[in-house]
N, C-alpha and C. Protein backbone atom coordinates (compact mmCIF):
# COMPACT_ATOMS: atom_id res chain seq x y z
N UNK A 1 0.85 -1.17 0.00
CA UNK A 1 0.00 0.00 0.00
C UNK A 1 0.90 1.24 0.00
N UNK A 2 0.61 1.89 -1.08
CA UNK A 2 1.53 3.37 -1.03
C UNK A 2 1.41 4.21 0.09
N UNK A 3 2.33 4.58 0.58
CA UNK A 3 2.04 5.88 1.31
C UNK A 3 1.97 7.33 1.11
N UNK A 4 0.82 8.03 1.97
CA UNK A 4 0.30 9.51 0.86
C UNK A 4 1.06 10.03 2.16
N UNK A 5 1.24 11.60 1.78
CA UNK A 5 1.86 12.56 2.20
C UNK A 5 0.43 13.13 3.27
N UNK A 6 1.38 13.90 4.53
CA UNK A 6 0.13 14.22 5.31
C UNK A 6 -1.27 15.41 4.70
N UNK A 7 -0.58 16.35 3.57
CA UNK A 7 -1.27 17.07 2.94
C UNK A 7 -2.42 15.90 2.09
N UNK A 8 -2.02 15.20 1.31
CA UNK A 8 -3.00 14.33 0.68
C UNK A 8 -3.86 14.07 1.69
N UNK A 9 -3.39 13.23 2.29
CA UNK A 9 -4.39 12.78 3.17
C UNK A 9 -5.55 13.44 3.75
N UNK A 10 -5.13 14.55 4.41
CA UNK A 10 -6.04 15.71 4.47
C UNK A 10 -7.11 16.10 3.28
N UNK A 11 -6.67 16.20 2.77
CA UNK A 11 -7.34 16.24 1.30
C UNK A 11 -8.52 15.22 0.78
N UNK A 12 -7.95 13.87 1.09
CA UNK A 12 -9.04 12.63 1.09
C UNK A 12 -9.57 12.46 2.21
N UNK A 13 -9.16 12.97 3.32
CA UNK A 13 -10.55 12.77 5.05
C UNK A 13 -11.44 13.83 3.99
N UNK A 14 -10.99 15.27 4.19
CA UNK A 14 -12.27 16.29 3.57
C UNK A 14 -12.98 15.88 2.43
N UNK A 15 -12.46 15.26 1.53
CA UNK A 15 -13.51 14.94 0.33
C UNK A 15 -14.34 13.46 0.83
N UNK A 16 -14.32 13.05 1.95
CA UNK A 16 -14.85 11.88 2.26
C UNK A 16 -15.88 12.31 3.14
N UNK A 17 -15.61 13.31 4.05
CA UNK A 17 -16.35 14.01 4.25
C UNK A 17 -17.52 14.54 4.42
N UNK A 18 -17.33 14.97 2.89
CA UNK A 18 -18.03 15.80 1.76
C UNK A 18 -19.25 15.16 1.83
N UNK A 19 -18.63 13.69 1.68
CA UNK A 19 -20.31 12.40 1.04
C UNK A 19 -21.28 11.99 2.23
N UNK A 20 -20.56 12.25 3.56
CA UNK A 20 -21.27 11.84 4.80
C UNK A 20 -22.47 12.56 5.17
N UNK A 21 -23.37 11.76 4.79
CA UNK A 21 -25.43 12.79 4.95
C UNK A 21 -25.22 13.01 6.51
N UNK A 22 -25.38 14.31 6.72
CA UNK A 22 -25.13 14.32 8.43
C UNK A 22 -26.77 14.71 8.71
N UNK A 23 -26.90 14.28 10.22
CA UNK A 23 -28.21 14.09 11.21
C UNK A 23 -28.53 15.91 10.96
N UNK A 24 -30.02 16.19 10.80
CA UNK A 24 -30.50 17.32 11.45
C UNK A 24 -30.81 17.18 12.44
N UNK A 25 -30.63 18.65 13.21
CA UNK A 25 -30.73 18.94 14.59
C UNK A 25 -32.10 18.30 14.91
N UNK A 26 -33.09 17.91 14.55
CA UNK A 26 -34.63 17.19 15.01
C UNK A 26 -34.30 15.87 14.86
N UNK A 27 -33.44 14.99 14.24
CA UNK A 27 -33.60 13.73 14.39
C UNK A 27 -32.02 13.37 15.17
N UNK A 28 -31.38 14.47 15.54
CA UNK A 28 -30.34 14.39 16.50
C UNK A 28 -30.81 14.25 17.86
N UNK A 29 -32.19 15.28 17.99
CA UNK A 29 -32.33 15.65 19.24
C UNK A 29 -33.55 14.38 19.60
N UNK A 30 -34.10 13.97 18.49
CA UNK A 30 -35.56 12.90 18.60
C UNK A 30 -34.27 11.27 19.23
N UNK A 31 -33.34 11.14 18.76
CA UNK A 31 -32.13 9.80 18.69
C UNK A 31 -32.20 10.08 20.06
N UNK A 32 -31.66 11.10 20.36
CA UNK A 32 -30.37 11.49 22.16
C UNK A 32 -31.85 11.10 23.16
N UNK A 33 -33.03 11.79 22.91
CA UNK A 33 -34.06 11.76 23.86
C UNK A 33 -34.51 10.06 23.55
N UNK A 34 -34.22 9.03 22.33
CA UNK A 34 -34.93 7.73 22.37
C UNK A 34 -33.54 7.04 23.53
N UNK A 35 -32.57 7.61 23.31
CA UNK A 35 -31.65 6.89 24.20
C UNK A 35 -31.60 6.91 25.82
N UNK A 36 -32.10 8.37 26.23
CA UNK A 36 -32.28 8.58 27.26
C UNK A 36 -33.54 7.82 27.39
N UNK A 37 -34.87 7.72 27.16
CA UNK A 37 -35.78 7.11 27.25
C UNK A 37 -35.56 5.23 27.89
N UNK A 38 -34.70 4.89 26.98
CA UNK A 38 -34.17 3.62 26.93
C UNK A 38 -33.52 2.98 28.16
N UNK A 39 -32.57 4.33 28.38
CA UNK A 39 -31.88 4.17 29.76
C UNK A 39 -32.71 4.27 31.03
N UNK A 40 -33.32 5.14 30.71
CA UNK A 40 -34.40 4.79 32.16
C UNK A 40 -35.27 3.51 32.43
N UNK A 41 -35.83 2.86 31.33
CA UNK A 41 -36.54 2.26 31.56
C UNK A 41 -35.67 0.74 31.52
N UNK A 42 -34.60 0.37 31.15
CA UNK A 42 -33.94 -0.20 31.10
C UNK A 42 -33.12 -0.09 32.57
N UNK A 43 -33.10 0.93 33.63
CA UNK A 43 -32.63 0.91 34.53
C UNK A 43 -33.36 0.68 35.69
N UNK A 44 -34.76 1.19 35.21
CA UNK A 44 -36.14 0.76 35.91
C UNK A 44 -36.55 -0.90 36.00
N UNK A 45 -35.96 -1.24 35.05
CA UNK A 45 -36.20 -2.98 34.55
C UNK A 45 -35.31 -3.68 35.70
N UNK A 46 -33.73 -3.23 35.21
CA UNK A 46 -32.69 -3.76 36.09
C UNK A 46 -33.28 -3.98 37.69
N UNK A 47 -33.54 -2.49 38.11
CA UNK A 47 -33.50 -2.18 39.22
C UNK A 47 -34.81 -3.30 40.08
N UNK A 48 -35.98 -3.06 39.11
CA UNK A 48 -37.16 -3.62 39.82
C UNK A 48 -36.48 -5.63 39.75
N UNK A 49 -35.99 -6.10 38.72
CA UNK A 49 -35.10 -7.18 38.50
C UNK A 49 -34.26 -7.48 39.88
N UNK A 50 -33.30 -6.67 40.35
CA UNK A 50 -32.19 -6.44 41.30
C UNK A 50 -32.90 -6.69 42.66
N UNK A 51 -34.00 -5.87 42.96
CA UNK A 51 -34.91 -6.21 44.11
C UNK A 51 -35.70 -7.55 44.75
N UNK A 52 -36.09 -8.14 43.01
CA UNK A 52 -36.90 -9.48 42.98
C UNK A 52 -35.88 -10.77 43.41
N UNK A 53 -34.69 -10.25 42.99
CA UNK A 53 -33.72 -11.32 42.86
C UNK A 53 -32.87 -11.23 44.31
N UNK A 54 -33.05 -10.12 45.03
CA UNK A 54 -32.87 -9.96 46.60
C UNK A 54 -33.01 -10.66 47.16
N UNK A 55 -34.58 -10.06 47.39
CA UNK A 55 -35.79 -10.62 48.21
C UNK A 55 -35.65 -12.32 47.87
N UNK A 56 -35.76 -12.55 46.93
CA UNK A 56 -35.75 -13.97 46.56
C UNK A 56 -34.64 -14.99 47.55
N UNK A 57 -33.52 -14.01 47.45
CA UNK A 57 -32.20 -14.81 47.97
C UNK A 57 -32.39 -14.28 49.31
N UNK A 58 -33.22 -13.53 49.50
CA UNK A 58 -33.32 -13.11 51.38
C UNK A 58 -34.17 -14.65 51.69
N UNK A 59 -35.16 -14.73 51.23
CA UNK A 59 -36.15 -15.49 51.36
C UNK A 59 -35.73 -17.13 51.20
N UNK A 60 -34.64 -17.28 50.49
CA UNK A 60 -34.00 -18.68 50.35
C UNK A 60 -32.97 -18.88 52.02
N UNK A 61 -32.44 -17.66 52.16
CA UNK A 61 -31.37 -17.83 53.07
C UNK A 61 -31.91 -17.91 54.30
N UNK A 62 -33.52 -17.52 54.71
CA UNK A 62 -34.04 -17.86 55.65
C UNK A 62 -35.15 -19.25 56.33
N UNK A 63 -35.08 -19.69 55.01
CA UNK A 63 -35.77 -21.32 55.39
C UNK A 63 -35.13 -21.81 56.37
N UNK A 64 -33.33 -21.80 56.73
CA UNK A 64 -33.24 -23.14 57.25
C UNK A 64 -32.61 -22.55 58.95
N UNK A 65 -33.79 -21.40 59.21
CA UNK A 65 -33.42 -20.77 60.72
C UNK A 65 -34.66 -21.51 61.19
């Protein structure tokens, strides 16, 4: 593989660039808020999960008192 000079190179990131369809600010801001959405309820899941699976092991560890 040849090697380009750091000017070329520069030259081919910007024209590559060029072709990349970038996000508008409404489906930037609609993405960031589905992710945050996600995380909560996904932490809401964990969490209510984390409790069941407690209680469960509280409730195993006390049969044999």
């Amino acid at each position: 593989m040849a090697r380009t000079n750091p000017f070329t190179f520069l030259q081919q990131v910007r024209a590559e660039t060029a072709k990349v369809s970038w996000p508008s600010r409404r489906e930037t801001t609609i993405s960031t808020l589905m992710v945050f959405l996600m995380v909560a309820f996904a932490s809401a899941f964990f969490f209510v999960v984390d409790m069941a699976l407690a209680y469960g092991v509280g409730a195993v560890m006390t049969l044999g008192r």
